[in-house]
PDB file of N, CA and C in Angstrom:
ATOM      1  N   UNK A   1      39.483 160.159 151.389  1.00  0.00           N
ATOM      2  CA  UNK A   1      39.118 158.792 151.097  1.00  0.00           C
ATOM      3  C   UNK A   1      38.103 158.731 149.960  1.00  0.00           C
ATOM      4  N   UNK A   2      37.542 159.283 149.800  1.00  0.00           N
ATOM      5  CA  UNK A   2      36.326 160.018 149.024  1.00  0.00           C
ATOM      6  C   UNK A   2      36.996 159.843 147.473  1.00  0.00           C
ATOM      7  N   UNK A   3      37.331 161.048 147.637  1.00  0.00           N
ATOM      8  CA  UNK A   3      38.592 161.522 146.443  1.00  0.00           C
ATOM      9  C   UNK A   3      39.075 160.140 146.139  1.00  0.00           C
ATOM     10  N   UNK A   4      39.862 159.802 146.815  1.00  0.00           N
ATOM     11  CA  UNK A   4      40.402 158.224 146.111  1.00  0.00           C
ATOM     12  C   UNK A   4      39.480 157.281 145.630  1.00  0.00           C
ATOM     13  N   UNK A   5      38.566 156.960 146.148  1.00  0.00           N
ATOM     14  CA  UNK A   5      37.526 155.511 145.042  1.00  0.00           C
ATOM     15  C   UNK A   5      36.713 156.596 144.331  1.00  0.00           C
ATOM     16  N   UNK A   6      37.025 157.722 143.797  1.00  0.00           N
ATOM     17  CA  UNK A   6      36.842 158.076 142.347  1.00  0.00           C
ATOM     18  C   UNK A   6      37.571 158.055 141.743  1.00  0.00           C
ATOM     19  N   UNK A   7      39.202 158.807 142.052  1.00  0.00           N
ATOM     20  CA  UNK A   7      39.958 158.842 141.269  1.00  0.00           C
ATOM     21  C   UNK A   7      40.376 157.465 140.742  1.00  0.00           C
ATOM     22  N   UNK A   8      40.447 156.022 141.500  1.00  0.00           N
ATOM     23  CA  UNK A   8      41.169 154.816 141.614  1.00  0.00           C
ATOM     24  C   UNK A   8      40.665 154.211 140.467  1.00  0.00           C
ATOM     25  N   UNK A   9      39.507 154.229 139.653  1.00  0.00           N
ATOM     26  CA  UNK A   9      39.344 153.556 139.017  1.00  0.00           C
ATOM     27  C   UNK A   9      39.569 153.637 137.679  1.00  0.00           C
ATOM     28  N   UNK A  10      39.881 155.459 137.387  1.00  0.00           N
ATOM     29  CA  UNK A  10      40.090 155.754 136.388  1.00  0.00           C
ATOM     30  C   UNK A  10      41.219 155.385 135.999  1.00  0.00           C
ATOM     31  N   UNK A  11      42.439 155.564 137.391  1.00  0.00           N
ATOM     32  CA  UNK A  11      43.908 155.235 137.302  1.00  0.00           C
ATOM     33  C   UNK A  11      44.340 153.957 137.057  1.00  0.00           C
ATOM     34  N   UNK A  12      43.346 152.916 137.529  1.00  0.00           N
ATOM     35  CA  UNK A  12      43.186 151.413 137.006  1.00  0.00           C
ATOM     36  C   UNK A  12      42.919 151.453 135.266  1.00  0.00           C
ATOM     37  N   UNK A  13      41.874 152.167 135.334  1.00  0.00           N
ATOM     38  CA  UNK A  13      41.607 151.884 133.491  1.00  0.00           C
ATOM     39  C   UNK A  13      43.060 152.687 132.427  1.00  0.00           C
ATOM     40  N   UNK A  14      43.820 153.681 133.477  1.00  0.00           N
ATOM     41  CA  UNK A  14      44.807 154.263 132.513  1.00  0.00           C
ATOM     42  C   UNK A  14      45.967 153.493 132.680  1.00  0.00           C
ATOM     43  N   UNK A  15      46.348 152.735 133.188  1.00  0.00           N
ATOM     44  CA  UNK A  15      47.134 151.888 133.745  1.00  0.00           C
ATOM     45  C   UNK A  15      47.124 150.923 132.611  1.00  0.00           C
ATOM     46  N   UNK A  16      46.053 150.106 132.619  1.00  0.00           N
ATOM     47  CA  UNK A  16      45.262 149.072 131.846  1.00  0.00           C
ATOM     48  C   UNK A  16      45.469 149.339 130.413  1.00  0.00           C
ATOM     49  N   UNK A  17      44.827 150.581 129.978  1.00  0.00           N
ATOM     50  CA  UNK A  17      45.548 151.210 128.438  1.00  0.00           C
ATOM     51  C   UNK A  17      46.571 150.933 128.368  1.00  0.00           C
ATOM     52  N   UNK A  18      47.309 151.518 129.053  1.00  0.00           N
ATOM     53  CA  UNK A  18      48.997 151.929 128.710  1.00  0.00           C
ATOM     54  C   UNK A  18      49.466 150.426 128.573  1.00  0.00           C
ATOM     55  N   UNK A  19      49.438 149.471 128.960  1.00  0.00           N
ATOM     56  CA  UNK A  19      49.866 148.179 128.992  1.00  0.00           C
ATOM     57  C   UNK A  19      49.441 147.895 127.739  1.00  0.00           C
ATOM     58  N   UNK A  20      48.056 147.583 127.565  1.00  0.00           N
ATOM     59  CA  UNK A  20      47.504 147.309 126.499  1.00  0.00           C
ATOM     60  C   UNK A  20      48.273 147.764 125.143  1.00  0.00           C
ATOM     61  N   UNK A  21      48.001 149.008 124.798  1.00  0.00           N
ATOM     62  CA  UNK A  21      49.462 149.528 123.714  1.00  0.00           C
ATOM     63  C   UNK A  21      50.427 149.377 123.738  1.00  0.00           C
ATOM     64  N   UNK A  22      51.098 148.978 125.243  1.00  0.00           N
ATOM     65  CA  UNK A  22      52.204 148.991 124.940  1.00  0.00           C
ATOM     66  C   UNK A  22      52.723 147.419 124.162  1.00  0.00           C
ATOM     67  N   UNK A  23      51.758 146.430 124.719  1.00  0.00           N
ATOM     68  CA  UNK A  23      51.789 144.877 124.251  1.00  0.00           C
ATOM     69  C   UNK A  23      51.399 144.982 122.708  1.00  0.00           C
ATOM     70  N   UNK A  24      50.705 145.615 122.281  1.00  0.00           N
ATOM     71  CA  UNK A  24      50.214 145.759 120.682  1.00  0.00           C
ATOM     72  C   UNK A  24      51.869 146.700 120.058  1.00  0.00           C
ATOM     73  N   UNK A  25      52.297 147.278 120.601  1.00  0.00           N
ATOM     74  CA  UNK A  25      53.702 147.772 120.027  1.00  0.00           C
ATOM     75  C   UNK A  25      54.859 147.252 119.740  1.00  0.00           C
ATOM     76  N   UNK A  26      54.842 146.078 120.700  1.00  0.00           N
ATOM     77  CA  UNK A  26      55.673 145.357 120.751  1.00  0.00           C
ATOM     78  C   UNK A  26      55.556 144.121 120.600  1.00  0.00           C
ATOM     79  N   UNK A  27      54.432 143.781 119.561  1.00  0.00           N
ATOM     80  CA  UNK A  27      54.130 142.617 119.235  1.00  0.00           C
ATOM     81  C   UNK A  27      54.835 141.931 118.046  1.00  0.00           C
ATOM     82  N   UNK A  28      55.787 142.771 117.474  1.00  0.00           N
ATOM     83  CA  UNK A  28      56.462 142.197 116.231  1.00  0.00           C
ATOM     84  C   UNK A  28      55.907 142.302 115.059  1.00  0.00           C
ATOM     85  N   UNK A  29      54.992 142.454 114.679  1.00  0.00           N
ATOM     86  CA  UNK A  29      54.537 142.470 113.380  1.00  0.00           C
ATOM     87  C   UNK A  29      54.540 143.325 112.656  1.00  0.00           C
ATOM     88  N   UNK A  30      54.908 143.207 111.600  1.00  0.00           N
ATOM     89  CA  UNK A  30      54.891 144.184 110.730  1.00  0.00           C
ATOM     90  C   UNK A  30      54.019 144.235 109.684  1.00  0.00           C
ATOM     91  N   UNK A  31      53.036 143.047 109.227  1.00  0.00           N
ATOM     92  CA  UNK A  31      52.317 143.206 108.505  1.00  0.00           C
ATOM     93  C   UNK A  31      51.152 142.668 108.965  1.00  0.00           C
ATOM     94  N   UNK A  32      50.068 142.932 109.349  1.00  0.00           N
ATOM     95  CA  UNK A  32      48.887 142.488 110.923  1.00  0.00           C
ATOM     96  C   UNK A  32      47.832 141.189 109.337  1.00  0.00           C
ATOM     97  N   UNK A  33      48.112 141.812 108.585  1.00  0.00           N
ATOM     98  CA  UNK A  33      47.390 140.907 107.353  1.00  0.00           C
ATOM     99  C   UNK A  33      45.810 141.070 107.474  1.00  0.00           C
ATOM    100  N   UNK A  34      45.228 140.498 106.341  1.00  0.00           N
ATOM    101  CA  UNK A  34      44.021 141.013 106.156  1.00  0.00           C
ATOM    102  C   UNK A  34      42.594 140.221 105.710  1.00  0.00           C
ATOM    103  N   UNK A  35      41.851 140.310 105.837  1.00  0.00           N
ATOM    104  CA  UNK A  35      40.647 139.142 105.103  1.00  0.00           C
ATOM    105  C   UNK A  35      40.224 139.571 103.956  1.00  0.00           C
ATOM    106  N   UNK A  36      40.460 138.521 103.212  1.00  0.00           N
ATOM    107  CA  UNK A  36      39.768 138.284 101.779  1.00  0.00           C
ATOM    108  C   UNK A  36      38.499 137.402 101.054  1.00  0.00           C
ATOM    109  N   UNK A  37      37.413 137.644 100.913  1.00  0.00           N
ATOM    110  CA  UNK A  37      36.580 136.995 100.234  1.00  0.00           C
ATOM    111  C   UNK A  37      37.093 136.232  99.319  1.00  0.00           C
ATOM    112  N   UNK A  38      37.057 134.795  99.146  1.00  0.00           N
ATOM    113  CA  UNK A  38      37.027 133.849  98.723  1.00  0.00           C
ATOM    114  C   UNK A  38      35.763 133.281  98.781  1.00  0.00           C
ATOM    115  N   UNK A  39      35.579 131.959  97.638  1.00  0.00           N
ATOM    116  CA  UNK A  39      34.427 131.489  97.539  1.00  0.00           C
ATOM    117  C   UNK A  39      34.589 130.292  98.359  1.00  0.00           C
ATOM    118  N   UNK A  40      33.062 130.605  99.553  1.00  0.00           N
ATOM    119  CA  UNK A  40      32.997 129.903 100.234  1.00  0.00           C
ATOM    120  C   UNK A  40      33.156 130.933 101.903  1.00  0.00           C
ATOM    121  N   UNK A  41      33.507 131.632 101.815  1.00  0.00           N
ATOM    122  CA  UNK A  41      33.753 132.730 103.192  1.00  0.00           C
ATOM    123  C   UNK A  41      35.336 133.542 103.011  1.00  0.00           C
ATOM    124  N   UNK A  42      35.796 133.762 104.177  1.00  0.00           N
ATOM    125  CA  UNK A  42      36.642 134.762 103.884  1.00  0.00           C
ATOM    126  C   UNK A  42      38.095 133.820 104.779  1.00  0.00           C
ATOM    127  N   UNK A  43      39.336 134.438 103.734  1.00  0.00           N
ATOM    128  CA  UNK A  43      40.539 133.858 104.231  1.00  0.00           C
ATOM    129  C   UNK A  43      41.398 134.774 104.799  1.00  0.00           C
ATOM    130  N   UNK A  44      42.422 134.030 105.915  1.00  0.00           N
ATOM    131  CA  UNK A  44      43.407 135.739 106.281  1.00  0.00           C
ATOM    132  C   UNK A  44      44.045 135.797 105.017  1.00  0.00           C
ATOM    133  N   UNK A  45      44.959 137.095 104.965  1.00  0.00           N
ATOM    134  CA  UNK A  45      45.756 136.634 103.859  1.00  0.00           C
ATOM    135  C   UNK A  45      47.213 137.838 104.491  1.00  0.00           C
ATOM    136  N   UNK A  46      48.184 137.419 104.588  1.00  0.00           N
ATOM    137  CA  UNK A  46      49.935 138.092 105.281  1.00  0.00           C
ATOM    138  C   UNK A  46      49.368 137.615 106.769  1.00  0.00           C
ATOM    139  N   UNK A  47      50.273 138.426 107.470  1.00  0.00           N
ATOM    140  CA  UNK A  47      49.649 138.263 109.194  1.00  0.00           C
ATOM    141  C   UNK A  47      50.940 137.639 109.244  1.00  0.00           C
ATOM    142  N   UNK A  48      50.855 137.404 110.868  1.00  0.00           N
ATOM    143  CA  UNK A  48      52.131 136.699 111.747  1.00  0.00           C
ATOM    144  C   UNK A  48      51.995 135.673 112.320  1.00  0.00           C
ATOM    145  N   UNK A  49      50.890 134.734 111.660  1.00  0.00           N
ATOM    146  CA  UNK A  49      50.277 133.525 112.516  1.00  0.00           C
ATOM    147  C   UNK A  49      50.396 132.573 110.836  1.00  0.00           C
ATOM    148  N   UNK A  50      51.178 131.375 111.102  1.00  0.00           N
ATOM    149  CA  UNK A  50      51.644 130.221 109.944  1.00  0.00           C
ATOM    150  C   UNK A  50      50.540 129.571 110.382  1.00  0.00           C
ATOM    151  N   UNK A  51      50.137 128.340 109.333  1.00  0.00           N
ATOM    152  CA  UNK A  51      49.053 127.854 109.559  1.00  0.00           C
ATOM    153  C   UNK A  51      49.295 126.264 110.720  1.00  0.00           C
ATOM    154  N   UNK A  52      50.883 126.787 110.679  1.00  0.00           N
ATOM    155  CA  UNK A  52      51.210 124.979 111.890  1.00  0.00           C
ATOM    156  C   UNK A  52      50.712 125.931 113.431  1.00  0.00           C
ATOM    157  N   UNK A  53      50.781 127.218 113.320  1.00  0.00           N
ATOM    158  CA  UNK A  53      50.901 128.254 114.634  1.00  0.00           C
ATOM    159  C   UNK A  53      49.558 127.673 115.147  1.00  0.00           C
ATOM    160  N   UNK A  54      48.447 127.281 114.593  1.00  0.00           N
ATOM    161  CA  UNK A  54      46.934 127.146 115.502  1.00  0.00           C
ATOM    162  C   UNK A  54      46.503 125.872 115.107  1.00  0.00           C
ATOM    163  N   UNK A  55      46.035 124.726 116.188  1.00  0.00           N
ATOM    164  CA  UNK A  55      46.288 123.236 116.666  1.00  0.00           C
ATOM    165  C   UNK A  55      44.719 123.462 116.915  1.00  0.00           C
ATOM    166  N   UNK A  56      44.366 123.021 115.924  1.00  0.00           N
ATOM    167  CA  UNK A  56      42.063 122.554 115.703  1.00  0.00           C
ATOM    168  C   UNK A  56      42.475 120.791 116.018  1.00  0.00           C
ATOM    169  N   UNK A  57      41.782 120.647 116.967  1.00  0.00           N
ATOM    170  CA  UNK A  57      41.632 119.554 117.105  1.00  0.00           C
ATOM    171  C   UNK A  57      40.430 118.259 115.877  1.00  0.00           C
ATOM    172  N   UNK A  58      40.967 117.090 116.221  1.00  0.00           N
ATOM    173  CA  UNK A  58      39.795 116.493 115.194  1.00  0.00           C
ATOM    174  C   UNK A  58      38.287 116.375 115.812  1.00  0.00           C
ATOM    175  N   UNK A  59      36.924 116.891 114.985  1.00  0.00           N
ATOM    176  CA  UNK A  59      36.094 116.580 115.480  1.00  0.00           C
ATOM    177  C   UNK A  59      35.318 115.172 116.192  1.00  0.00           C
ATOM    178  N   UNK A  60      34.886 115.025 117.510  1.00  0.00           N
ATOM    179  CA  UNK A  60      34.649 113.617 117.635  1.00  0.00           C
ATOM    180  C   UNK A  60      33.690 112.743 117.044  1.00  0.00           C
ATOM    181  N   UNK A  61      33.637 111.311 116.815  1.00  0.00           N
ATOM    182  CA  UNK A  61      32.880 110.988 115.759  1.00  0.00           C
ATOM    183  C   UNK A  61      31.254 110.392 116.257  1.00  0.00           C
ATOM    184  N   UNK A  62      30.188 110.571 115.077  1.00  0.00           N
ATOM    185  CA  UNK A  62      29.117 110.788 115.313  1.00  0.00           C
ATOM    186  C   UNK A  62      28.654 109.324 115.555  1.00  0.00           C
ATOM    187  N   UNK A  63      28.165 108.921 116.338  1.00  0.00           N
ATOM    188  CA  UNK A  63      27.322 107.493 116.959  1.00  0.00           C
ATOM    189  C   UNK A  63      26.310 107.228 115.531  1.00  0.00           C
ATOM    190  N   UNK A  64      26.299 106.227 114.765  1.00  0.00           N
ATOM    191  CA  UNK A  64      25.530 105.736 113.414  1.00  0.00           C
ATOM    192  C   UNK A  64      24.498 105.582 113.882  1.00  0.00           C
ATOM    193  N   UNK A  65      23.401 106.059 113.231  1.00  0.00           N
ATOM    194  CA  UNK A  65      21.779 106.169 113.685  1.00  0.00           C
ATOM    195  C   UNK A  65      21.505 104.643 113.327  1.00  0.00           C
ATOM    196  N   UNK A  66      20.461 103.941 114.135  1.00  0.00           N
ATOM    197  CA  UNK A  66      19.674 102.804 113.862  1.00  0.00           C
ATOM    198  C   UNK A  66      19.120 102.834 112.642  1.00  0.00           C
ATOM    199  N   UNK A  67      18.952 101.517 111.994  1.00  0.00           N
ATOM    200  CA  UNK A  67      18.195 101.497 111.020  1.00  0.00           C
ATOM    201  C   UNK A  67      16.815 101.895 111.275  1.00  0.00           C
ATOM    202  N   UNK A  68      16.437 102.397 110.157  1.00  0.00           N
ATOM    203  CA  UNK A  68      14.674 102.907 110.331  1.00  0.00           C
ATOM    204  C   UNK A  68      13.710 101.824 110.457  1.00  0.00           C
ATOM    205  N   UNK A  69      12.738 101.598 111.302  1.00  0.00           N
ATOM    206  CA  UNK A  69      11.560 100.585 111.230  1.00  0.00           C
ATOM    207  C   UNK A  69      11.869 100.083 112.779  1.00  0.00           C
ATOM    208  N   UNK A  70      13.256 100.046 113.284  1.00  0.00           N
ATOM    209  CA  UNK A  70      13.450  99.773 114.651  1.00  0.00           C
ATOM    210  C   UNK A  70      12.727 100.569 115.971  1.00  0.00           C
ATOM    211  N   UNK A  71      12.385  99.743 116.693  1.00  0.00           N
ATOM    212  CA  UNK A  71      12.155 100.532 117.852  1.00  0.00           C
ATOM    213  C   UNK A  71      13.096 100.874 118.764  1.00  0.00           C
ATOM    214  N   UNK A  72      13.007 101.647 119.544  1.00  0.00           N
ATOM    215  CA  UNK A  72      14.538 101.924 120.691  1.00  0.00           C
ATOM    216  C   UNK A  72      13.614 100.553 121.867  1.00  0.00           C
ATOM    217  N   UNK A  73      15.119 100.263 122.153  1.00  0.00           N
ATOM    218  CA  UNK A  73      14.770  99.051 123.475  1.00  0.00           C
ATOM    219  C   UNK A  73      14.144 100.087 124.344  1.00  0.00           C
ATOM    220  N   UNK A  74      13.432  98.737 125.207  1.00  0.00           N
ATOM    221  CA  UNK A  74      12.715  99.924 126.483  1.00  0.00           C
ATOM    222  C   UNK A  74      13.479  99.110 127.248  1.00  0.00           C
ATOM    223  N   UNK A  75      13.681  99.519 129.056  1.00  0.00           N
ATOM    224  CA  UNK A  75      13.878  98.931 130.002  1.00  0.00           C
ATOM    225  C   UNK A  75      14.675  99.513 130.230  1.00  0.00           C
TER     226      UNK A  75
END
């Protein structure tokens, strides 16, 4: 019993690998693409992801600050 919850966890983590590679092998790609400095930060550039593939939502919009000289209501 001993022997087993040592050995078990290693066999979990080799288990875990093997899946892991095996999903990166068979992921289709053939060209994983790469980042490029551009001005302003960095862009992918090849890869297997189109730019319709990832859905950014619109940011929500910011509440217009009071004019200055106002006080905030109390109560």
């Amino acid at each position: 019993m001993t022997r087993l919850r040592a050995i078990a966890p290693l066999l979990v983590a080799a288990v875990l690998t093997a899946i892991a590679v095996f999903t990166v092998k068979s992921a289709g790609c053939d060209d994983p693409g790469r980042y490029e400095l551009v001005a302003g930060g960095y862009q992918l550039v090849g890869g297997c992801i189109a730019p319709g593939d990832l859905v950014v939502p619109e940011p929500a919009p910011v509440a217009p600050l009071p004019p200055s000289g106002t006080a905030p209501a109390k109560g």
